[in-house]
C-alpha atoms as a PDB file:
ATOM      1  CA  UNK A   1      64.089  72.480  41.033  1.00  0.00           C
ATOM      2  CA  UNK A   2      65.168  70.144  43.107  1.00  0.00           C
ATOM      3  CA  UNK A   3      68.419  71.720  43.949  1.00  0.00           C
ATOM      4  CA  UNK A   4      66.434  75.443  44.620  1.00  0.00           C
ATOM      5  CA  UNK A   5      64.300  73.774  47.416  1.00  0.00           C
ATOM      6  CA  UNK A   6      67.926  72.025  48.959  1.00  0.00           C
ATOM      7  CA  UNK A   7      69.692  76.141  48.806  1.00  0.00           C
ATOM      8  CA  UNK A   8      66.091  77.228  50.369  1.00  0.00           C
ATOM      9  CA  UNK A   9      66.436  74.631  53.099  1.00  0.00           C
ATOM     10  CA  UNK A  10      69.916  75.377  53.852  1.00  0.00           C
ATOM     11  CA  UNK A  11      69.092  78.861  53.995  1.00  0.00           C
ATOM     12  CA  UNK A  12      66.323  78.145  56.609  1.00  0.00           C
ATOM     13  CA  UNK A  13      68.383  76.118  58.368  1.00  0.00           C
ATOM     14  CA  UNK A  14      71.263  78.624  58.483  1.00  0.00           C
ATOM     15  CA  UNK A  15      69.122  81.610  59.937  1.00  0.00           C
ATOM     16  CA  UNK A  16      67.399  79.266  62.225  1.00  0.00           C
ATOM     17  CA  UNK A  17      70.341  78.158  63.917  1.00  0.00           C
ATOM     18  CA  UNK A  18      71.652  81.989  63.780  1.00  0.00           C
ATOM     19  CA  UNK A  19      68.300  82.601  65.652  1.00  0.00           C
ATOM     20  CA  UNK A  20      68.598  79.839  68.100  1.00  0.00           C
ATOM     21  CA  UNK A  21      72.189  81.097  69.476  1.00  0.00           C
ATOM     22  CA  UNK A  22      71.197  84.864  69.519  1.00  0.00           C
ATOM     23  CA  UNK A  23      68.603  83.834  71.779  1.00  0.00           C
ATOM     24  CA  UNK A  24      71.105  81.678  73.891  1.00  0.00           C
ATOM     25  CA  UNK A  25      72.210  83.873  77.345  1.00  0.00           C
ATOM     26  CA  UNK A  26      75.620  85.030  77.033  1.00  0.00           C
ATOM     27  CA  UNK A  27      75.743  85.223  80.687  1.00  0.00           C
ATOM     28  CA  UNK A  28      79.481  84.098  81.814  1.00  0.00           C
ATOM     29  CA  UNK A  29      80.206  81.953  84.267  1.00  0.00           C
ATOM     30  CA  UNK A  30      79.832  82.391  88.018  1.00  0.00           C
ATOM     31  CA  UNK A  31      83.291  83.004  89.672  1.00  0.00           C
ATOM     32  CA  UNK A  32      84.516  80.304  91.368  1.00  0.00           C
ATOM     33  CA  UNK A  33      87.108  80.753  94.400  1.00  0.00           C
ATOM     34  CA  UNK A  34      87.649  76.700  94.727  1.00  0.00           C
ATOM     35  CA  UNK A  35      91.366  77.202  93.203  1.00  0.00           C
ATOM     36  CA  UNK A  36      92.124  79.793  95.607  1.00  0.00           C
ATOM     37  CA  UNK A  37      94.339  78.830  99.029  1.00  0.00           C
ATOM     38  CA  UNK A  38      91.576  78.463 101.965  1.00  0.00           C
ATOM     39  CA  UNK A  39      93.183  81.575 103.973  1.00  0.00           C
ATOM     40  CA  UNK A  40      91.610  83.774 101.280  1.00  0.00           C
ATOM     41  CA  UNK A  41      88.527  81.971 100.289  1.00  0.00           C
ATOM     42  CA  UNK A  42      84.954  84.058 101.496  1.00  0.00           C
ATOM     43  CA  UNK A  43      83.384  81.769 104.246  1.00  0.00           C
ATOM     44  CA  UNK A  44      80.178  80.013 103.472  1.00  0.00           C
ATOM     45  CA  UNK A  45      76.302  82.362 103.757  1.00  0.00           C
ATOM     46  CA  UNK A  46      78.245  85.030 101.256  1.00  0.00           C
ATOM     47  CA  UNK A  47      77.637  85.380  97.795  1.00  0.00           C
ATOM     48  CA  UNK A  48      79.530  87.141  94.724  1.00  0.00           C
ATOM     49  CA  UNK A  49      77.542  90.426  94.352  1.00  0.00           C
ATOM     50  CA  UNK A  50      80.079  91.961  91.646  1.00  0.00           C
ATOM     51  CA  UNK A  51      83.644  91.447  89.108  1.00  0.00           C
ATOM     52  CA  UNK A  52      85.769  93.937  88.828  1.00  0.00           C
ATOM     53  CA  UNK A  53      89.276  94.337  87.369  1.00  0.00           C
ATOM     54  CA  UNK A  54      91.566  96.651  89.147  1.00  0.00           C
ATOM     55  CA  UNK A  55      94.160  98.514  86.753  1.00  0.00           C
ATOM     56  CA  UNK A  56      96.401 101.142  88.514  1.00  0.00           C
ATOM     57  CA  UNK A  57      99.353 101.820  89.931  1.00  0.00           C
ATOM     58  CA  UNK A  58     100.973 100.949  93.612  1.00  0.00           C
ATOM     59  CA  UNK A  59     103.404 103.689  95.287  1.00  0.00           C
ATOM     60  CA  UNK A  60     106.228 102.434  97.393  1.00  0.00           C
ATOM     61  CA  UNK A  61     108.621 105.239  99.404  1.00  0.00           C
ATOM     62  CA  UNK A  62     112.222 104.180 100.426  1.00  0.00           C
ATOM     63  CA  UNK A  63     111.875 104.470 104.595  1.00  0.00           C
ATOM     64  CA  UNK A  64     114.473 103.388 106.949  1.00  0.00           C
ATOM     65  CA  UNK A  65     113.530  99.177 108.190  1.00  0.00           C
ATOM     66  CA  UNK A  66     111.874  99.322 111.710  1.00  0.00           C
ATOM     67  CA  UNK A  67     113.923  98.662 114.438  1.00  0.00           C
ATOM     68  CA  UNK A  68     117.222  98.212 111.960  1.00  0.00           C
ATOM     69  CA  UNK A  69     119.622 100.979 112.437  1.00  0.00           C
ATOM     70  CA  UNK A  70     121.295 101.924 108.593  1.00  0.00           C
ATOM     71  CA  UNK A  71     119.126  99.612 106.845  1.00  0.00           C
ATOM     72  CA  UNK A  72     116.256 100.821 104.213  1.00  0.00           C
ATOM     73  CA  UNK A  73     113.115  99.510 102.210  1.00  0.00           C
ATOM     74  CA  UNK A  74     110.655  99.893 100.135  1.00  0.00           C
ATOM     75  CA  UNK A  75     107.568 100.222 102.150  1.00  0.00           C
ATOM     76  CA  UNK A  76     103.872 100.301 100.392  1.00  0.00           C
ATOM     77  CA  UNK A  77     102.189 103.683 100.611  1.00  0.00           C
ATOM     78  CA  UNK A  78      98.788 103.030  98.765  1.00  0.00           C
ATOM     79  CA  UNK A  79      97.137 102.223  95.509  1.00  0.00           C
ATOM     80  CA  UNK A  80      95.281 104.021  92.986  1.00  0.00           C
ATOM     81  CA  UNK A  81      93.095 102.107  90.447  1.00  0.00           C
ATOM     82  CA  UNK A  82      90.205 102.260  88.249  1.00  0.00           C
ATOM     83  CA  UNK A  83      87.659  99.256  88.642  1.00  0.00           C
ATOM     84  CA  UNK A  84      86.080  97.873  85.452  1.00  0.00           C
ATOM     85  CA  UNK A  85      83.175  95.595  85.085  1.00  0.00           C
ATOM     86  CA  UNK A  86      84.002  92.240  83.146  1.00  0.00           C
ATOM     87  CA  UNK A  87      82.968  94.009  79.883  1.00  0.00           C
ATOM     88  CA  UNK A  88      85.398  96.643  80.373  1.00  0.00           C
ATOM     89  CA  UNK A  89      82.939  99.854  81.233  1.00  0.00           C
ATOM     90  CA  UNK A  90      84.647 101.309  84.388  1.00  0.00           C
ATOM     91  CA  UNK A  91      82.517 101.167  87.766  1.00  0.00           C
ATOM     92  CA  UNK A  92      84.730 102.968  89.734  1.00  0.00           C
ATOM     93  CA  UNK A  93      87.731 103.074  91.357  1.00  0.00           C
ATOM     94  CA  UNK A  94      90.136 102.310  94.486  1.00  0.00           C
ATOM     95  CA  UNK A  95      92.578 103.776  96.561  1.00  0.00           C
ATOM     96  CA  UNK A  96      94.039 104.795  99.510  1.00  0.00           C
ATOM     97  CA  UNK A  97      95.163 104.594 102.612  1.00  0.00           C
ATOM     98  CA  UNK A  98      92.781 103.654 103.865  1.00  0.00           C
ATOM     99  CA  UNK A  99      91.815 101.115 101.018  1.00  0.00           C
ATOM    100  CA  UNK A 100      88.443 102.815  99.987  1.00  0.00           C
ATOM    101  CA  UNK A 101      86.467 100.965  97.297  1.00  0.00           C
ATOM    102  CA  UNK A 102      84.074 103.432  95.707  1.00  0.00           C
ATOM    103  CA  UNK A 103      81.858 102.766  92.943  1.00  0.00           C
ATOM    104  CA  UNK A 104      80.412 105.149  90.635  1.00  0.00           C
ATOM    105  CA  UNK A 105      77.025 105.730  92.093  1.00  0.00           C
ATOM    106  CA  UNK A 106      79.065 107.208  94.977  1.00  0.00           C
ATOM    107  CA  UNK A 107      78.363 104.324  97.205  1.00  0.00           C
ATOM    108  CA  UNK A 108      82.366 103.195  98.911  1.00  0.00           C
ATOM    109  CA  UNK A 109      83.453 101.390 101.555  1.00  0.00           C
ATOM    110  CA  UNK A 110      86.659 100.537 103.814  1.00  0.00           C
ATOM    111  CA  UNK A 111      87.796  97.453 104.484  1.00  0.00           C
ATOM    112  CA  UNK A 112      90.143  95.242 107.162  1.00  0.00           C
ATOM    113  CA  UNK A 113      92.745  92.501 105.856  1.00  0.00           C
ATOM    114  CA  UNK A 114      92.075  89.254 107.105  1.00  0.00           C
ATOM    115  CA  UNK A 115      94.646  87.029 105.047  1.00  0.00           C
ATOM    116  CA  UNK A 116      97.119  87.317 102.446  1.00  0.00           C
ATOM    117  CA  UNK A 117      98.254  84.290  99.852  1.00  0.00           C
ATOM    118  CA  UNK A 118     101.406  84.282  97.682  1.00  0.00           C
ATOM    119  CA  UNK A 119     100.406  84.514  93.460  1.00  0.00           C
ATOM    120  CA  UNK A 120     103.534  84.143  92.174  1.00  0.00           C
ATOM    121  CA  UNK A 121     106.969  85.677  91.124  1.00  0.00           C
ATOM    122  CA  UNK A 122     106.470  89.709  90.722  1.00  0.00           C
ATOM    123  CA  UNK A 123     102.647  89.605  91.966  1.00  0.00           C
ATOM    124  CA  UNK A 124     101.184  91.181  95.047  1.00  0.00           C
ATOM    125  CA  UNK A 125      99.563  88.519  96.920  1.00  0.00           C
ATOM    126  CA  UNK A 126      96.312  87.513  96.800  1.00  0.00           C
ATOM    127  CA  UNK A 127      94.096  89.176  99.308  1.00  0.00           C
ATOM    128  CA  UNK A 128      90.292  88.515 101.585  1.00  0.00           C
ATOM    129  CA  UNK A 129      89.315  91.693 103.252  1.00  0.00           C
ATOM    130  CA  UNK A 130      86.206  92.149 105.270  1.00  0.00           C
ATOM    131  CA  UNK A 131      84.166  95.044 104.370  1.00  0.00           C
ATOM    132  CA  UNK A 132      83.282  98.110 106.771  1.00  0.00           C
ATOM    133  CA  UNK A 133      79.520  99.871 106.453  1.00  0.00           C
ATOM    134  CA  UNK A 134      79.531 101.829 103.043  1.00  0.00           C
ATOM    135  CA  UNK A 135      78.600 104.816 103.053  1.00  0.00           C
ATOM    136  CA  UNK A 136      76.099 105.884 100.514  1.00  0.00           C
ATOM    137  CA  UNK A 137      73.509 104.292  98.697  1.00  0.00           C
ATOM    138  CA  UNK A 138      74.037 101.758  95.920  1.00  0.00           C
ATOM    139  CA  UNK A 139      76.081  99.035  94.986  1.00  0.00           C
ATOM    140  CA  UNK A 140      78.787  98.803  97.466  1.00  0.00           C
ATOM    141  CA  UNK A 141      76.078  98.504 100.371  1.00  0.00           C
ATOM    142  CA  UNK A 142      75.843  95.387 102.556  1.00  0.00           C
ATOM    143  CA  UNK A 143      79.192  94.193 100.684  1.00  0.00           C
ATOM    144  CA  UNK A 144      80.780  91.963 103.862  1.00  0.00           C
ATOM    145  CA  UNK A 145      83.998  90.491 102.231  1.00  0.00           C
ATOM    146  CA  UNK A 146      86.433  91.651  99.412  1.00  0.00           C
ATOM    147  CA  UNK A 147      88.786  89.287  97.415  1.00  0.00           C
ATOM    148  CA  UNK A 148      91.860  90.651  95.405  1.00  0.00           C
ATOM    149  CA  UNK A 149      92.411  87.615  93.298  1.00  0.00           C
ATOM    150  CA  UNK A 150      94.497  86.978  89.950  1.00  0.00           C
ATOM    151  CA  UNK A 151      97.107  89.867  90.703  1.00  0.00           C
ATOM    152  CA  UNK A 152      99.590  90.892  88.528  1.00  0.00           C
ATOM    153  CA  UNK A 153     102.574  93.099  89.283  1.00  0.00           C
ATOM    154  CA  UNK A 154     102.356  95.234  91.865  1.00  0.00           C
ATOM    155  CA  UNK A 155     105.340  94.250  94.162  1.00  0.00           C
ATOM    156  CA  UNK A 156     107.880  96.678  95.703  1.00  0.00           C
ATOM    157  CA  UNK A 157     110.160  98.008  93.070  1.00  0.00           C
ATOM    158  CA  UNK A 158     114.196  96.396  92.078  1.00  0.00           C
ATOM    159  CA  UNK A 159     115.256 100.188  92.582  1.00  0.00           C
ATOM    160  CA  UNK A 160     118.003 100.585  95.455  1.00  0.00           C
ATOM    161  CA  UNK A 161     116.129 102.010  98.450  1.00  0.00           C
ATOM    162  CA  UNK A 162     119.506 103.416 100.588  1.00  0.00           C
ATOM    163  CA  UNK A 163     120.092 106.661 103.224  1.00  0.00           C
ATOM    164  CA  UNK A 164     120.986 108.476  99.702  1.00  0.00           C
ATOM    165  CA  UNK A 165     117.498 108.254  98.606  1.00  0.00           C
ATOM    166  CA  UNK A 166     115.821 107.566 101.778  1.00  0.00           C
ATOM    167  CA  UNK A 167     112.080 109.131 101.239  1.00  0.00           C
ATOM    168  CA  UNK A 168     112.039 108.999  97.018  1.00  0.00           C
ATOM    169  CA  UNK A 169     108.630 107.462  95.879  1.00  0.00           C
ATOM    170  CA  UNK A 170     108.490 104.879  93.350  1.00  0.00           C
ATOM    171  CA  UNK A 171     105.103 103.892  91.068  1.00  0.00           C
ATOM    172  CA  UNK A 172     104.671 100.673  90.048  1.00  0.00           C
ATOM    173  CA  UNK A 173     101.417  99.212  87.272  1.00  0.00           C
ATOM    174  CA  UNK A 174      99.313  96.092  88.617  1.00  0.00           C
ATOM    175  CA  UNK A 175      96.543  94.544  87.815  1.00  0.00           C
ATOM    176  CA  UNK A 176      93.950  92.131  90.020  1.00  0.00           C
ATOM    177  CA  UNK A 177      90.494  90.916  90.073  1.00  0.00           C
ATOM    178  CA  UNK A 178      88.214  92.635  92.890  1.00  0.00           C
ATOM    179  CA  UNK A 179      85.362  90.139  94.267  1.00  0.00           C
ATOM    180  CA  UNK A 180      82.373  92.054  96.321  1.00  0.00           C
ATOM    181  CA  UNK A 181      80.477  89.655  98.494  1.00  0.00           C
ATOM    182  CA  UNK A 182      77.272  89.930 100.005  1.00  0.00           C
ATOM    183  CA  UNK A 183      75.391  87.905 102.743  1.00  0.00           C
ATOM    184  CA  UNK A 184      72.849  85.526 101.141  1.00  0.00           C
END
């Protein structure tokens, strides 16, 4: 008897405490941009309205340097990415030029550099942008600052950019972390 009623505890105890943590939130944790170099960081009276993971690809074309006679380089044309929520279900997507943001609700907006941060061998840098009006309706109104944080990949491709290929396009994958801001 006395062992039934210490298995019927134990069982009440188990689905209790299976209870207890499907109640618990399973919210993640805010971002946090105190790791990042202050050029990029979003100025204080903002607040992260949105995570997104860019996955895409980056086209360079081999042009001729500026103001170097006989000398070539790889020189960025634009991206093309899909944007993902943290749980993976994609959003929407970016691109460009001009680097349009534009969420699935059909809301998108524009946006002007304001400071670039090295991320490491092979990564484009990391990146603060403030945003331009949307246009449309939904979640990419009022966003005032963009972050392209945790990059990876993305840089100009190893390929020889010379006058015997001068205007080939090259694609290259990357990966980064899109923070929307909004005023508080």
């Amino acid at each position: 008897m006395m062992l039934r009623t210490a298995t019927a505890s134990a069982s009440v105890l188990a689905v209790s405490l299976l209870a207890a943590c499907g109640s618990m939130s399973s919210m993640a944790p805010a971002y946090s941009q105190a790791g990042l170099p202050a050029t990029v960081q979003v100025p204080a009276g903002h607040k992260v309205a949105m995570e997104t993971v860019g996955r895409g690809d980056i086209t360079y074309q081999c042009n001729p340097k500026k103001d170097m006679a006989g000398q070539f380089e790889w020189s960025f044309v634009g991206p093309n990415a899909w944007l993902h929520d943290r749980s993976g279900k994609q959003v929407g997507k970016y691109y460009g030029p001009p680097a349009t943001w534009e969420s699935l609700d059909g809301s998108k907006l524009t946006a002007t550099q304001i400071a670039v941060a090295p991320n490491g061998m092979g990564n484009i840098p990391s990146q603060l942008v403030k945003g331009n009006p949307a246009t449309g309706s939904g979640v990419m109104s009022g966003v005032t600052y963009i972050q392209r944080v945790a990059t990876q990949g993305g840089v100009a491709p190893d390929a020889a950019c010379t006058a015997g290929n001068a205007g080939a396009k090259q694609v290259v994958k990357y990966q980064a972390d899109y923070i929307f801001y909004k005023a508080i």
